[in-house]
C-alpha atoms as a PDB file:
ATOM      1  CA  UNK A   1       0.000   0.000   0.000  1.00  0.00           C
ATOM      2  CA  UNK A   2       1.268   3.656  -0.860  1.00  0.00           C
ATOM      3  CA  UNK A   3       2.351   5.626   2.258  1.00  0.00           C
ATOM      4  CA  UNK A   4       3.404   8.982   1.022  1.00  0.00           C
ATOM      5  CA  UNK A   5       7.119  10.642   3.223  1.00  0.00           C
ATOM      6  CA  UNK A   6       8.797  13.570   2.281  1.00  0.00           C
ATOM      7  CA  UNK A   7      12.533  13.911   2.911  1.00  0.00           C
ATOM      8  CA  UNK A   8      14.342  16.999   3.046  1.00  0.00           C
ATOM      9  CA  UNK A   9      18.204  17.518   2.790  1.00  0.00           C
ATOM     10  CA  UNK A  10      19.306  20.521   5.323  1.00  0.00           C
ATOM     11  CA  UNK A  11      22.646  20.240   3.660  1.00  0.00           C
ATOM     12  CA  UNK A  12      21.143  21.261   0.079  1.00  0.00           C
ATOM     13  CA  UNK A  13      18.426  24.079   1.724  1.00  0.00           C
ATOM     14  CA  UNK A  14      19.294  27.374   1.221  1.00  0.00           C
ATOM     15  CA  UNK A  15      16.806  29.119   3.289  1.00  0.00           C
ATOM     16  CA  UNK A  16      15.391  31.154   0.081  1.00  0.00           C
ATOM     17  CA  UNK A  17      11.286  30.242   1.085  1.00  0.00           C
ATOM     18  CA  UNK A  18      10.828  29.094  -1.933  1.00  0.00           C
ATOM     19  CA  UNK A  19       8.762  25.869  -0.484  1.00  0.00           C
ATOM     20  CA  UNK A  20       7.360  28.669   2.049  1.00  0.00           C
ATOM     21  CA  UNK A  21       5.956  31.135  -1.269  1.00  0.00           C
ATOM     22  CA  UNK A  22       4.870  28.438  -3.600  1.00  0.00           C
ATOM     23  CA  UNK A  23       3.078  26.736  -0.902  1.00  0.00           C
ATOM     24  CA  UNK A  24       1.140  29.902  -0.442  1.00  0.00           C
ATOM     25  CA  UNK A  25       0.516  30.621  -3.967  1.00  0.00           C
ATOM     26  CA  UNK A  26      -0.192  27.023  -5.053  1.00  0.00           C
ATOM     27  CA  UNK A  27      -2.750  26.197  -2.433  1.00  0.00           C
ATOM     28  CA  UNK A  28      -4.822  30.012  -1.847  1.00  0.00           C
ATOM     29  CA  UNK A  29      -3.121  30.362   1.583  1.00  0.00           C
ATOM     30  CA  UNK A  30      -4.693  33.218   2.860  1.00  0.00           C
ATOM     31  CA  UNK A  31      -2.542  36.853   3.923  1.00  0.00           C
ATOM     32  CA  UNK A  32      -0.669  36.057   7.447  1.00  0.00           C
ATOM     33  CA  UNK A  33      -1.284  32.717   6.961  1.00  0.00           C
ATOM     34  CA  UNK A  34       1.622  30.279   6.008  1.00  0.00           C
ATOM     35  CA  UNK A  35       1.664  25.778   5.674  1.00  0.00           C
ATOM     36  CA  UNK A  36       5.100  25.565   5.214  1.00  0.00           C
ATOM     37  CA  UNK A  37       7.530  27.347   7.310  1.00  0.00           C
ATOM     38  CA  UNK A  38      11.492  27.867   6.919  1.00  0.00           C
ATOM     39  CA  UNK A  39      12.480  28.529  10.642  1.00  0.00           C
ATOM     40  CA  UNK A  40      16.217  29.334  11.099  1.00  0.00           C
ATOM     41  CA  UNK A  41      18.393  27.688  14.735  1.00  0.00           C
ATOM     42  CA  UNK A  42      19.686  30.646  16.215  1.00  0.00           C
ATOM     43  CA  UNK A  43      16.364  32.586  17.199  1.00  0.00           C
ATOM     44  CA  UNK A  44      12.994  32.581  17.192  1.00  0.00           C
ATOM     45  CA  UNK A  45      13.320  35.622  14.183  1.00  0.00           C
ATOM     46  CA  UNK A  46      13.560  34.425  10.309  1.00  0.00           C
ATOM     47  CA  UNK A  47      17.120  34.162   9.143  1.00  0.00           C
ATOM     48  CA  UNK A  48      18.501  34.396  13.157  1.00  0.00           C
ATOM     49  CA  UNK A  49      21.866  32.340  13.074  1.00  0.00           C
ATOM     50  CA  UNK A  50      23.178  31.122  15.610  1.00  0.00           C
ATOM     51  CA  UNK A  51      26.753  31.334  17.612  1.00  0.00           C
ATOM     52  CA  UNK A  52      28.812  34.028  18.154  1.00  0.00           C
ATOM     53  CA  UNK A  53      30.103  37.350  16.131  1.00  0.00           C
ATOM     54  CA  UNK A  54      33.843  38.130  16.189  1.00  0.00           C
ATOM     55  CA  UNK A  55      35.078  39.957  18.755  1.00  0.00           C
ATOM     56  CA  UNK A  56      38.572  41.060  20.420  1.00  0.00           C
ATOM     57  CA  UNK A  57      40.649  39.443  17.319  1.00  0.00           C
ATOM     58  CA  UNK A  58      38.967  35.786  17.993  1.00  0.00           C
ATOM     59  CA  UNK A  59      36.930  34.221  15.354  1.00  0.00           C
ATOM     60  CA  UNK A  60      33.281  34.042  15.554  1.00  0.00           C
ATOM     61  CA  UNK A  61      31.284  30.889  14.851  1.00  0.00           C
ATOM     62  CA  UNK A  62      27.712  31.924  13.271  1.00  0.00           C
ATOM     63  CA  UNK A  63      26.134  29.923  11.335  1.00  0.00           C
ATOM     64  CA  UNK A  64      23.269  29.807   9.712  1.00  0.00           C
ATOM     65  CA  UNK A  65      20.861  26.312  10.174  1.00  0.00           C
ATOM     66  CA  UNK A  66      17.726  26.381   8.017  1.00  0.00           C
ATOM     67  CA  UNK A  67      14.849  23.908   9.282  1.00  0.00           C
ATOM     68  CA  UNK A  68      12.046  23.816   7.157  1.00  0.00           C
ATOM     69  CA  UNK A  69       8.745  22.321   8.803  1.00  0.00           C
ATOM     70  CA  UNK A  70       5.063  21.808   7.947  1.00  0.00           C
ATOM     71  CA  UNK A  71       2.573  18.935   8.763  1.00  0.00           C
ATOM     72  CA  UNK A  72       4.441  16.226   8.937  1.00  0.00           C
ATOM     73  CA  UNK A  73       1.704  13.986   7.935  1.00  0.00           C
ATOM     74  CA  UNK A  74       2.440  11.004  11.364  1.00  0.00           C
ATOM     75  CA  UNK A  75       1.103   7.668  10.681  1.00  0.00           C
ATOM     76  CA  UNK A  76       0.324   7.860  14.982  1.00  0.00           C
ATOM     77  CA  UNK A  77      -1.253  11.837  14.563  1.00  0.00           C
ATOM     78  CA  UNK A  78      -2.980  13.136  17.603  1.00  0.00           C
ATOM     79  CA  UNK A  79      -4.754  15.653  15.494  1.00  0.00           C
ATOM     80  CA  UNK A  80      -6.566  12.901  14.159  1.00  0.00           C
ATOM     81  CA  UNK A  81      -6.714  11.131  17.390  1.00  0.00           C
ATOM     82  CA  UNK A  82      -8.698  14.537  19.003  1.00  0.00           C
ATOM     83  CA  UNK A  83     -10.797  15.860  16.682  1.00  0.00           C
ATOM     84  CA  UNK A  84     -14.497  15.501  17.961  1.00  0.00           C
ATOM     85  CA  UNK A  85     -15.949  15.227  14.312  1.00  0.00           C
ATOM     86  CA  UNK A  86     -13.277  13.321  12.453  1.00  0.00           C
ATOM     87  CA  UNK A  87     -12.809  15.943  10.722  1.00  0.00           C
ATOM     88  CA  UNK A  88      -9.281  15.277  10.645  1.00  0.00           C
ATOM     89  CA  UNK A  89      -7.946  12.267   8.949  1.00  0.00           C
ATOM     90  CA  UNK A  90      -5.535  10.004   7.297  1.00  0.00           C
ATOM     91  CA  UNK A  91      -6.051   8.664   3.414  1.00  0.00           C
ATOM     92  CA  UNK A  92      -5.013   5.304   2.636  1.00  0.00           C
ATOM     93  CA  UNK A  93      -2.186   6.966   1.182  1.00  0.00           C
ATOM     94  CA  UNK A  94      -1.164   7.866   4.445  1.00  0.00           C
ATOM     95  CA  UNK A  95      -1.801  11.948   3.672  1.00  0.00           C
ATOM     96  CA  UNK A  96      -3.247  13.509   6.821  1.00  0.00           C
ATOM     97  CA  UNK A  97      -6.182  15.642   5.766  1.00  0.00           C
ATOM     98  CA  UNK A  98      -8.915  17.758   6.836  1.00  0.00           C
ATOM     99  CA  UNK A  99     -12.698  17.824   6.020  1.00  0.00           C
ATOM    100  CA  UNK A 100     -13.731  21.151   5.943  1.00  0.00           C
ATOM    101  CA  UNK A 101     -17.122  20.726   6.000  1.00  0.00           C
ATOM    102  CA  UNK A 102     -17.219  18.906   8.966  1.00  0.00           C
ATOM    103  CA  UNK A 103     -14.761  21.331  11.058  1.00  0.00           C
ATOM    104  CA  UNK A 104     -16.357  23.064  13.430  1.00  0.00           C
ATOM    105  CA  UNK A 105     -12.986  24.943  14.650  1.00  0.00           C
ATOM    106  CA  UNK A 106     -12.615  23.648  18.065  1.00  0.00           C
ATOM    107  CA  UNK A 107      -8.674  24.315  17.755  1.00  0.00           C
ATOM    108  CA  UNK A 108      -8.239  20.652  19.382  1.00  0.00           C
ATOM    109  CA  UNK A 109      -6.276  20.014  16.921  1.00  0.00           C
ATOM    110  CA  UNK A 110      -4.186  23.012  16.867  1.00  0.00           C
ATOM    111  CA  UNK A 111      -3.148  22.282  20.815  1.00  0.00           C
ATOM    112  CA  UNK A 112      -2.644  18.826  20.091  1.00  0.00           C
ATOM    113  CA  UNK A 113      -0.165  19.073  17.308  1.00  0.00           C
ATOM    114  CA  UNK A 114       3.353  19.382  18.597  1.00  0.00           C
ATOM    115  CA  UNK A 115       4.777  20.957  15.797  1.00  0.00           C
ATOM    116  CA  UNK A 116       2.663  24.072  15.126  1.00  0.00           C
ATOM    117  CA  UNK A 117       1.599  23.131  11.884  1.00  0.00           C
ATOM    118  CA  UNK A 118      -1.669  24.035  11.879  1.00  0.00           C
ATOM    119  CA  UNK A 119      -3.346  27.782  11.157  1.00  0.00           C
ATOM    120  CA  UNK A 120      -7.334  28.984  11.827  1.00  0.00           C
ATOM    121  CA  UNK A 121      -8.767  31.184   9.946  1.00  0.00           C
ATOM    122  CA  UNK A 122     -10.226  33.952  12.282  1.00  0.00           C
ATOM    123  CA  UNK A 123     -11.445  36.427   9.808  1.00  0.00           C
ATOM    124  CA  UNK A 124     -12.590  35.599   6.027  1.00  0.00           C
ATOM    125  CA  UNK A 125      -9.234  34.565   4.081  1.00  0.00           C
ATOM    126  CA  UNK A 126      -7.727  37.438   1.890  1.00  0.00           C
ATOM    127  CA  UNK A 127      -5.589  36.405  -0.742  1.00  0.00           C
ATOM    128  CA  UNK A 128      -3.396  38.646  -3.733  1.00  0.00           C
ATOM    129  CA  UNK A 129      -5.155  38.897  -6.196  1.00  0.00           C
ATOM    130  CA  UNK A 130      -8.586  38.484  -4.550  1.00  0.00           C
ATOM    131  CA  UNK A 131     -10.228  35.999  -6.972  1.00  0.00           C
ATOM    132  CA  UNK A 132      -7.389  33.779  -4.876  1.00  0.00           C
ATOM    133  CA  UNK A 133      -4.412  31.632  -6.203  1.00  0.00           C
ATOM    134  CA  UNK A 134      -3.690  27.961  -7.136  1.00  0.00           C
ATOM    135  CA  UNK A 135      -6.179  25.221  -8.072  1.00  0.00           C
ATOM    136  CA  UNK A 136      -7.608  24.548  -4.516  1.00  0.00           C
ATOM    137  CA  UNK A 137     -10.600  26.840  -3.245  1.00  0.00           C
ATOM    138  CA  UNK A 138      -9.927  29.090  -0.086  1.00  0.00           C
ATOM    139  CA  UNK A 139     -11.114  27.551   3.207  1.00  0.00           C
ATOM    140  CA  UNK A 140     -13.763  29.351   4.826  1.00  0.00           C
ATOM    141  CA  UNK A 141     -13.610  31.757   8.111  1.00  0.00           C
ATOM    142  CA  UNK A 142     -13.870  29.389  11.117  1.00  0.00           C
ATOM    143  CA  UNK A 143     -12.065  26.462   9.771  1.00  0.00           C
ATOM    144  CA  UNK A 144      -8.196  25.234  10.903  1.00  0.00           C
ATOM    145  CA  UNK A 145      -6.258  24.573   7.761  1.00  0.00           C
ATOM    146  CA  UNK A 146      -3.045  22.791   6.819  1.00  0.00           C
ATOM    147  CA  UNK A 147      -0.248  21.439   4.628  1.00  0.00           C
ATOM    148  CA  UNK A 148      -2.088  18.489   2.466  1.00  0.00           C
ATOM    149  CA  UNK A 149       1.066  17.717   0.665  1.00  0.00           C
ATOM    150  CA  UNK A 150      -0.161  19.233  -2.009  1.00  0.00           C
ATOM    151  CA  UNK A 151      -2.819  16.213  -2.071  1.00  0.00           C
ATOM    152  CA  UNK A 152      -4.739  17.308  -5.282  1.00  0.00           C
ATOM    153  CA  UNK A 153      -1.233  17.067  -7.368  1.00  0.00           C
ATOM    154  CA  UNK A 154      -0.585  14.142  -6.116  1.00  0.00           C
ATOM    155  CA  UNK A 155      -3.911  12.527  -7.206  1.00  0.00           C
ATOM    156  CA  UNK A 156      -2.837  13.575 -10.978  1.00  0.00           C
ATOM    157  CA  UNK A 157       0.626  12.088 -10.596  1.00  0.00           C
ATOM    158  CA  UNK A 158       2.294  15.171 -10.003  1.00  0.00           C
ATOM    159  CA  UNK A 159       4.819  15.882  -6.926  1.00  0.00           C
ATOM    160  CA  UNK A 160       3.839  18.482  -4.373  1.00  0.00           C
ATOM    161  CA  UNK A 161       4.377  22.383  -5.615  1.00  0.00           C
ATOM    162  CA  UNK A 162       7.158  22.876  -2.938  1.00  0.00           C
ATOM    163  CA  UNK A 163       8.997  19.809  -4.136  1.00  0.00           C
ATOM    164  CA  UNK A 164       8.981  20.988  -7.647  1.00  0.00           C
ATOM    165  CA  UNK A 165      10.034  24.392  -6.902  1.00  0.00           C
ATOM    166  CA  UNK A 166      12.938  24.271  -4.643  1.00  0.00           C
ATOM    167  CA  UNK A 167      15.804  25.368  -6.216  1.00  0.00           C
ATOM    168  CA  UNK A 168      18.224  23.993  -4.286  1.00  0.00           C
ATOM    169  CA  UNK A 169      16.589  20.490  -5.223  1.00  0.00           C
ATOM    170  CA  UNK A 170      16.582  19.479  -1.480  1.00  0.00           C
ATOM    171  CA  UNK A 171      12.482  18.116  -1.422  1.00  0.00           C
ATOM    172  CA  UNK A 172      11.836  14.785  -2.581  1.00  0.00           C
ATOM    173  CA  UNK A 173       8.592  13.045  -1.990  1.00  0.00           C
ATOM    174  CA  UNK A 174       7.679   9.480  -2.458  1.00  0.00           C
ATOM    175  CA  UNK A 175       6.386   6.219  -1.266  1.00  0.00           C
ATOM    176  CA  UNK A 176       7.974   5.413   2.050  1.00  0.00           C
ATOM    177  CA  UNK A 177       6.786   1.788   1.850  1.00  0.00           C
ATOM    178  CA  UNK A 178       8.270   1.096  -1.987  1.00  0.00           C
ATOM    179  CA  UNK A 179      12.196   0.252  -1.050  1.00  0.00           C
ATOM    180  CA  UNK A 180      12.905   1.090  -4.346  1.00  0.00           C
ATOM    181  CA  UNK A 181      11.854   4.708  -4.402  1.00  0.00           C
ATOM    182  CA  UNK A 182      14.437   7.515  -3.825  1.00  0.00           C
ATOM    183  CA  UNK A 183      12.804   8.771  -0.394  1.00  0.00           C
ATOM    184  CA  UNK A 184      13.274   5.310   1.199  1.00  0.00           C
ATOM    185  CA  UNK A 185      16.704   4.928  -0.251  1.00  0.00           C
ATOM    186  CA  UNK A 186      18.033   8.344   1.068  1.00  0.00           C
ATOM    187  CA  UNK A 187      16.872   7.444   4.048  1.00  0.00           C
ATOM    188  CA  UNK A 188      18.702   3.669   4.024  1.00  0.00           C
ATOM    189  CA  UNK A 189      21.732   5.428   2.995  1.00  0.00           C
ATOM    190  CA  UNK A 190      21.825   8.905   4.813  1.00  0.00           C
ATOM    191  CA  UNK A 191      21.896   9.979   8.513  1.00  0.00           C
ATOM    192  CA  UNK A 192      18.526  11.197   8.952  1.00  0.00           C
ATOM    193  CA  UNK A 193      16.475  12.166  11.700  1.00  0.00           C
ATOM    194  CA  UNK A 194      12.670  13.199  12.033  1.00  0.00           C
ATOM    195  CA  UNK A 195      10.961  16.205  14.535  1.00  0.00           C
ATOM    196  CA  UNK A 196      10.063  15.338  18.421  1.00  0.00           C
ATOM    197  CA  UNK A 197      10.602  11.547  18.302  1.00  0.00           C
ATOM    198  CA  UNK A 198      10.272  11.080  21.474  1.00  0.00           C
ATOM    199  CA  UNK A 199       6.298  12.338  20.943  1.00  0.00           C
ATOM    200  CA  UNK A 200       5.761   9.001  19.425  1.00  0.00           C
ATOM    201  CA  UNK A 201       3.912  10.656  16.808  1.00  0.00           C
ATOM    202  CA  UNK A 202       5.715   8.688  14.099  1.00  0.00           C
ATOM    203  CA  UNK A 203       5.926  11.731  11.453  1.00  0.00           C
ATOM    204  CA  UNK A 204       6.621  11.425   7.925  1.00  0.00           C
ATOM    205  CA  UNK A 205       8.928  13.987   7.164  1.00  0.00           C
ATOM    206  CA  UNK A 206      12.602  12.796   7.437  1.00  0.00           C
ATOM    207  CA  UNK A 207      15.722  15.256   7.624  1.00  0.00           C
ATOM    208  CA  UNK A 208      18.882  14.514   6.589  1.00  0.00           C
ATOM    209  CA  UNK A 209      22.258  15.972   8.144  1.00  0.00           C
ATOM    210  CA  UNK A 210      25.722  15.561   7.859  1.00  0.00           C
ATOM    211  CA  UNK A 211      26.927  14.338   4.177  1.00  0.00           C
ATOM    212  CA  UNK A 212      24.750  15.901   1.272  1.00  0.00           C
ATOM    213  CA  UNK A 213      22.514  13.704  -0.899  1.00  0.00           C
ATOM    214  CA  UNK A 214      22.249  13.987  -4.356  1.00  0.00           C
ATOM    215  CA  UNK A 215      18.672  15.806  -4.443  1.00  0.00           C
ATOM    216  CA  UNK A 216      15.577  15.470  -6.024  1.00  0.00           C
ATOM    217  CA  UNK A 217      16.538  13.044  -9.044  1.00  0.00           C
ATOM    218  CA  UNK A 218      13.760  14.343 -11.759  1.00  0.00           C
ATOM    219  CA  UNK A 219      13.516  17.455 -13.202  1.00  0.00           C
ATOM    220  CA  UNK A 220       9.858  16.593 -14.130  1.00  0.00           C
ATOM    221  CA  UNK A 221       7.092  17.539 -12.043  1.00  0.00           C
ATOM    222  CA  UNK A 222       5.898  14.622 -12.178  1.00  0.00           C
ATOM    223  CA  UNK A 223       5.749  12.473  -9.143  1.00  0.00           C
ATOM    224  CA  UNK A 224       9.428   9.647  -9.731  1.00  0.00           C
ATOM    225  CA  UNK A 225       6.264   6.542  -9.862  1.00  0.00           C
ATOM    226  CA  UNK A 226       5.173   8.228 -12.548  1.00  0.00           C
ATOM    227  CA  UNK A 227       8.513   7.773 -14.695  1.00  0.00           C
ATOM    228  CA  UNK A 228      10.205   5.404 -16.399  1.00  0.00           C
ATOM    229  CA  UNK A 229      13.967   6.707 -16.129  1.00  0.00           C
ATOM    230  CA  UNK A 230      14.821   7.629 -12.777  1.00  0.00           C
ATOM    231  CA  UNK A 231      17.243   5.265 -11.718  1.00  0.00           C
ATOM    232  CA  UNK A 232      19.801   7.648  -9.468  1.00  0.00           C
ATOM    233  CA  UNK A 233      21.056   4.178  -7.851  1.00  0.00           C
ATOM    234  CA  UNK A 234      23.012   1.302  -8.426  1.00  0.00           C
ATOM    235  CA  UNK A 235      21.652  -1.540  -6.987  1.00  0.00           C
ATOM    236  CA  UNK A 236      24.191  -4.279  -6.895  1.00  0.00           C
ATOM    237  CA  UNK A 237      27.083  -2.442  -5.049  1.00  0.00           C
ATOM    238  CA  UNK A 238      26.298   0.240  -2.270  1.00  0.00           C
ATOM    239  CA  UNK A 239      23.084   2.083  -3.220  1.00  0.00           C
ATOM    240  CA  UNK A 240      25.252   5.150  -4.348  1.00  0.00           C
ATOM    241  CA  UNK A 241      25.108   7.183  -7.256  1.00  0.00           C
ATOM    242  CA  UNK A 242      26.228   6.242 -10.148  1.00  0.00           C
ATOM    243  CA  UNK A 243      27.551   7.487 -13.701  1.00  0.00           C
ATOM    244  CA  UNK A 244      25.384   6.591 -16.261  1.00  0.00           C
ATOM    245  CA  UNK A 245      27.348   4.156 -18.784  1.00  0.00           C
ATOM    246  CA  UNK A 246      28.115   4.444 -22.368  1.00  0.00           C
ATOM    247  CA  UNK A 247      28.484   8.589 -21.707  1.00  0.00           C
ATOM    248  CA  UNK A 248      30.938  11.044 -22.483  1.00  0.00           C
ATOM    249  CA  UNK A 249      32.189  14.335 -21.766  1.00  0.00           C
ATOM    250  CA  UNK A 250      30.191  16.995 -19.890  1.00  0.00           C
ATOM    251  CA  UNK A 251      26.834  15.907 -20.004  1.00  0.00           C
ATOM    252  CA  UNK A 252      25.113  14.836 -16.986  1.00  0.00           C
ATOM    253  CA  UNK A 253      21.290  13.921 -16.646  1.00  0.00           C
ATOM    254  CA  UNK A 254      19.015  13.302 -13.856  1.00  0.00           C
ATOM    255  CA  UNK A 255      18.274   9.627 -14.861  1.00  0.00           C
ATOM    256  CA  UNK A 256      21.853   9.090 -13.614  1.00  0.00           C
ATOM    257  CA  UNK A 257      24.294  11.174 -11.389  1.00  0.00           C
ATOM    258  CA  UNK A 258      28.285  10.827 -11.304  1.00  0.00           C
ATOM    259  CA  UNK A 259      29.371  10.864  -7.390  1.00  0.00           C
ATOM    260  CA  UNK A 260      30.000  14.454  -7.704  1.00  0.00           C
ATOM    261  CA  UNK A 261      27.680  15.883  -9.890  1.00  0.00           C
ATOM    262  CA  UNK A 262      24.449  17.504  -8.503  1.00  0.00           C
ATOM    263  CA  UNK A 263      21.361  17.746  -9.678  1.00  0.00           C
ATOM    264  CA  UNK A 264      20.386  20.524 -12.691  1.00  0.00           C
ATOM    265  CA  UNK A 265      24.148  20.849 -12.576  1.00  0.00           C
ATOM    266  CA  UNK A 266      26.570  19.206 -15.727  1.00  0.00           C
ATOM    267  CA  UNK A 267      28.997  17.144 -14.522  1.00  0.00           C
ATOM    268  CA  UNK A 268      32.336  18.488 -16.678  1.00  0.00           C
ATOM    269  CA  UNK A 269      35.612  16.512 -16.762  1.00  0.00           C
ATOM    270  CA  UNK A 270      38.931  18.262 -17.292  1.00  0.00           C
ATOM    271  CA  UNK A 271      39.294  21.126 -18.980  1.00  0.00           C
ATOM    272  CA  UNK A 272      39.665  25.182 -18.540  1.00  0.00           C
ATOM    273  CA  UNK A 273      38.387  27.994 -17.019  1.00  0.00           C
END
């Protein structure tokens, strides 16, 4: 059975909000309102880093952590768990969604979620322009809203709008129960870890840290099932990257990627500046 993840590679974010804007724009997020978030370490302030500035001659050792976070869709979600008029619920897919006809904004679900992810809409939703954004209709006033992972994409084969439109290619999205797909791959092969473990909410949405991944393999916005040439790994030796054989020169592609080429980037041998 399909049970949609997400993974996201802190080493490839940039903190641009890209995931933050297109969220917003693709799904008729109302003004003040925001599903995806791009929180930085060092404060509670966007773009905060964190250590210390030079002083007296000594070096200083900011640094600037980005830690994107929305729903994190938990197979064990106490939003689900609380809401008085199930409301709140998980597909078969394993999206967490919410019936907005049968909300009756309680919030329960807001003070049960330990990561925040959820936003009520006090006052009639205003959006730029004012006929609204995106394909999905605006939620009325009265309602809590959230992240869907982008669920009406996904039901035409087509990867969530923050996953598409991350620059830095560190969003990939996938079937966490198909070993073969790249989500449950990075996550065999990379150090990753997910938000408030210990919570037992068993979320979705896996970070990785440490040594960089390769990124998002497809440059399609079309979900990787959906292809037939996405095949970043080798399967016979360690799961790595691979080059693609029979190539030459420059030219890299995203159905295969050489050990230090990165995706939307050519890989170039030799040469000149």
């Amino acid at each position: 059975m399909t049970n949609y993840g997400l993974v996201i590679d802190q080493e490839r974010c940039i903190g641009c909000h890209a995931c933050a804007v297109t969220c917003k724009q693709e799904n008729n997020v109302g003004l003040g309102q925001y599903w995806n978030r791009v929180l930085t370490e060092g404060g509670d302030k966007m773009d905060t880093p964190a250590g210390t500035y030079p002083e007296n001659g000594e070096d200083g050792t900011l640094e600037m952590s980005y830690q994107p976070t929305a729903c994190q869709h938990c197979d064990n979600a106490p939003c689900v768990k609380v809401c008085p008029v199930n409301a709140t619920y998980t597909r078969e897919d394993g999206i967490v969604e919410i019936d907005y006809d049968k909300c009756i904004g309680c919030r329960y679900c807001m003070a049960a979620c330990p990561y925040n992810a959820r936003v009520f809409n006090w006052d009639e939703p205003q959006t730029v322009p004012e006929d609204g954004t995106g394909d999905v209709p605006a939620r009325p006033q009265g309602v809590v809203e959230k992240c869907t992972f982008c669920s009406h994409r996904v039901e035409e084969g087509l990867d969530p709008a923050c996953v598409v439109n991350c620059p830095a290619d560190a969003r990939i999205f996938g079937d966490l129960d198909n070993e073969e797909s790249t989500v449950s791959k990075y996550i065999k092969k990379y150090q990753t870890t997910r938000l408030l473990e210990d919570r037992g909410t068993d979320p979705k949405t896996y970070y990785i840290r440490g040594e960089m991944s390769p990124g998002r393999p497809q440059t399609s916005d079309k979900m990787e099932s959906e292809l037939d040439d996405v095949s970043v790994w080798s399967e016979p030796k360690d799961n790595g990257p691979v080059e693609e054989s029979g190539g030459s020169g420059g030219g890299g592609s995203h159905g295969s990627l050489s050990n230090d080429a990165l995706p939307h980037v050519p890989a170039f041998e030799g040469g000149d500046d």
